[in-house]
C-alpha atoms as a PDB file:
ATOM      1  CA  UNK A   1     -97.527 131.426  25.361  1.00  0.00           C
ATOM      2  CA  UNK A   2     -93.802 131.799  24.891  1.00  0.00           C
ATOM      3  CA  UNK A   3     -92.340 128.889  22.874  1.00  0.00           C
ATOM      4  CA  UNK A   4     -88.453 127.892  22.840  1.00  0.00           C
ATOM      5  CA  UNK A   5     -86.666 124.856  20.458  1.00  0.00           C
ATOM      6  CA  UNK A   6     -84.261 122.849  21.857  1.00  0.00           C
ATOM      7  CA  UNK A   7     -81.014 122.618  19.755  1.00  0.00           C
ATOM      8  CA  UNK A   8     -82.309 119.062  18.378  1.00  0.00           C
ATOM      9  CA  UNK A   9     -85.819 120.606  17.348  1.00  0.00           C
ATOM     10  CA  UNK A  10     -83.417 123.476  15.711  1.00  0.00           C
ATOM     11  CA  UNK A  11     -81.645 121.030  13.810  1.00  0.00           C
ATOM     12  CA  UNK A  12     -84.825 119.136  12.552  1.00  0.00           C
ATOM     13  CA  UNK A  13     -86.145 122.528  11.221  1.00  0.00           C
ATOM     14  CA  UNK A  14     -84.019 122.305   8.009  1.00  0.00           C
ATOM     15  CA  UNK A  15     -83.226 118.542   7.998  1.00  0.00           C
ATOM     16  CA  UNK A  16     -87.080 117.910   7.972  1.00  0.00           C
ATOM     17  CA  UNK A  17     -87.932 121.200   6.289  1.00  0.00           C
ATOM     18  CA  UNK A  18     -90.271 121.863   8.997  1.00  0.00           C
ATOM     19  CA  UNK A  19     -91.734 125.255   9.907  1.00  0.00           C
ATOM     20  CA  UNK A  20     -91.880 126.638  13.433  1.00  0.00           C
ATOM     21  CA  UNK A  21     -95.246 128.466  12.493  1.00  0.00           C
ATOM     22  CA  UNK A  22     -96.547 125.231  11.922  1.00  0.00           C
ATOM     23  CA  UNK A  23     -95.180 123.728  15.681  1.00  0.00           C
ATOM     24  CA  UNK A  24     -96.979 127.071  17.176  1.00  0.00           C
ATOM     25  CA  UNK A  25     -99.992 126.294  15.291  1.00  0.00           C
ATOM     26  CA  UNK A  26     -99.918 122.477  16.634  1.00  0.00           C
ATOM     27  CA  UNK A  27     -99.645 123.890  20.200  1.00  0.00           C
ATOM     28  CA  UNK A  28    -102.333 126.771  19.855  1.00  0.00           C
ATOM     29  CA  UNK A  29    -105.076 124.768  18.037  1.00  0.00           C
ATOM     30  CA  UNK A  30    -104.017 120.834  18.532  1.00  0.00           C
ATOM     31  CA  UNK A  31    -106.196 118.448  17.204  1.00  0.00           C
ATOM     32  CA  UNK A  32    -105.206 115.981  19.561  1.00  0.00           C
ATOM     33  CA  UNK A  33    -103.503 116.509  22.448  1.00  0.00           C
ATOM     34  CA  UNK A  34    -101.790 113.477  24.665  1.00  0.00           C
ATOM     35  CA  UNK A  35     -99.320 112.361  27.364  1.00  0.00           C
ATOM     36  CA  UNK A  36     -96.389 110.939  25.838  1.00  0.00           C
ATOM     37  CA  UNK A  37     -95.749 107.567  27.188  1.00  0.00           C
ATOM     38  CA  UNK A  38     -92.089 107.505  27.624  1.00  0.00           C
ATOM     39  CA  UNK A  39     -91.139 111.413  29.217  1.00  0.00           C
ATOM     40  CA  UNK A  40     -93.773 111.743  32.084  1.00  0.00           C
ATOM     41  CA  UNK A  41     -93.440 115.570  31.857  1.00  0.00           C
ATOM     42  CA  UNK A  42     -94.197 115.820  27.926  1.00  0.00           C
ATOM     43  CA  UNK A  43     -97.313 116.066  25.970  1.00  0.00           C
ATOM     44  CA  UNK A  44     -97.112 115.494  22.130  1.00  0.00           C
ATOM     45  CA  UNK A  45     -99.670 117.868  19.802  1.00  0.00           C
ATOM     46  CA  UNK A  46    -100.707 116.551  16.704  1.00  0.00           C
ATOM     47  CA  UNK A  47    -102.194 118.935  14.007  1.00  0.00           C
ATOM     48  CA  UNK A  48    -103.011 118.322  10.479  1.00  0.00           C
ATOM     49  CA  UNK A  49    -100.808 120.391   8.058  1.00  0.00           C
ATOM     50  CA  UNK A  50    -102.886 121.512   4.590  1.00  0.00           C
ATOM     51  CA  UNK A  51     -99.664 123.017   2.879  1.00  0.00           C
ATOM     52  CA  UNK A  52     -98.460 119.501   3.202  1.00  0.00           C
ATOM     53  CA  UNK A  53    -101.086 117.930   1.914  1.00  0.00           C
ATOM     54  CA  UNK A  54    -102.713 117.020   5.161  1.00  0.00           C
ATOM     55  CA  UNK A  55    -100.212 115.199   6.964  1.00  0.00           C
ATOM     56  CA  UNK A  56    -100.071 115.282  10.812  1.00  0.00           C
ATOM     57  CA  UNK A  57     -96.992 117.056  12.627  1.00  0.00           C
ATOM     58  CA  UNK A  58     -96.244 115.644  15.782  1.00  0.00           C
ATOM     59  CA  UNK A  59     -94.848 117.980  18.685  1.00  0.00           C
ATOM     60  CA  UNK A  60     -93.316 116.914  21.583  1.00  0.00           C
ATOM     61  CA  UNK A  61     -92.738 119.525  24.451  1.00  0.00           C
ATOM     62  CA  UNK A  62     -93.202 120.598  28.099  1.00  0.00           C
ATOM     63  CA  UNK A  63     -95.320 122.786  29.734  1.00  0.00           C
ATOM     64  CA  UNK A  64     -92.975 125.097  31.732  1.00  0.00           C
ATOM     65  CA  UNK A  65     -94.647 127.775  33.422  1.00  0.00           C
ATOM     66  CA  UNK A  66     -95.779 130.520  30.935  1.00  0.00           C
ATOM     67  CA  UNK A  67     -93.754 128.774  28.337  1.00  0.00           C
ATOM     68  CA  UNK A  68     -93.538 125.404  26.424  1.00  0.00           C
ATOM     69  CA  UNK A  69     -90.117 124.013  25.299  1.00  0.00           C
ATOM     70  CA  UNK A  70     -90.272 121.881  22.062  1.00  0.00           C
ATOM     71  CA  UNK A  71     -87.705 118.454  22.132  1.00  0.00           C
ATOM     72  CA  UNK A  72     -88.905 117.672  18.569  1.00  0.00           C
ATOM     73  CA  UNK A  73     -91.486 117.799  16.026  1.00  0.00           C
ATOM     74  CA  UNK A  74     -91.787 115.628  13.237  1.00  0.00           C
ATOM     75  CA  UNK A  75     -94.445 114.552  10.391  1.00  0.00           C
ATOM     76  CA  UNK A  76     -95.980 111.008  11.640  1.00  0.00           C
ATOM     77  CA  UNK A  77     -95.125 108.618   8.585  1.00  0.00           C
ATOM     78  CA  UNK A  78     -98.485 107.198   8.326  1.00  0.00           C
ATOM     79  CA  UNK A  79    -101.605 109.689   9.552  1.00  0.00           C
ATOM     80  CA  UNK A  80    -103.348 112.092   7.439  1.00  0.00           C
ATOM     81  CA  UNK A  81    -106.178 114.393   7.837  1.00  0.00           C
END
């Protein structure tokens, strides 16, 4: 699986001090996976993050072929694992 950022996930990488290890780890081994209710086309991976203290990442992306393409990816305020 090929994985590409779009310019806002780019930018949210150093705003949010995210990781994109951690958005291929959400979208290799999700522990939940669901439709996301606005974009008909996306899906939105949640996985539990240990080197920040548990909390979930959220992904958002597409399935496009052999690849996915990643809007955004954020830490949900509230969950934890």
């Amino acid at each position: 699986m090929r994985l590409f950022f779009s310019i806002h996930a780019i930018d949210m990488i150093s705003e949010r001090e995210l990781s994109t290890d951690w958005a291929a780890r959400a979208l290799v081994d999700p522990d939940v996976v669901e439709p996301d209710p606005k974009h008909l086309k996306r899906l939105r991976a949640f996985k539990a993050i240990p080197e920040r203290d548990g909390r979930v990442l959220r992904v958002v992306y597409e399935e496009i072929g052999d690849y996915r393409l990643i809007f955004t990816f954020f830490f949900d305020r509230g969950p934890r694992a």
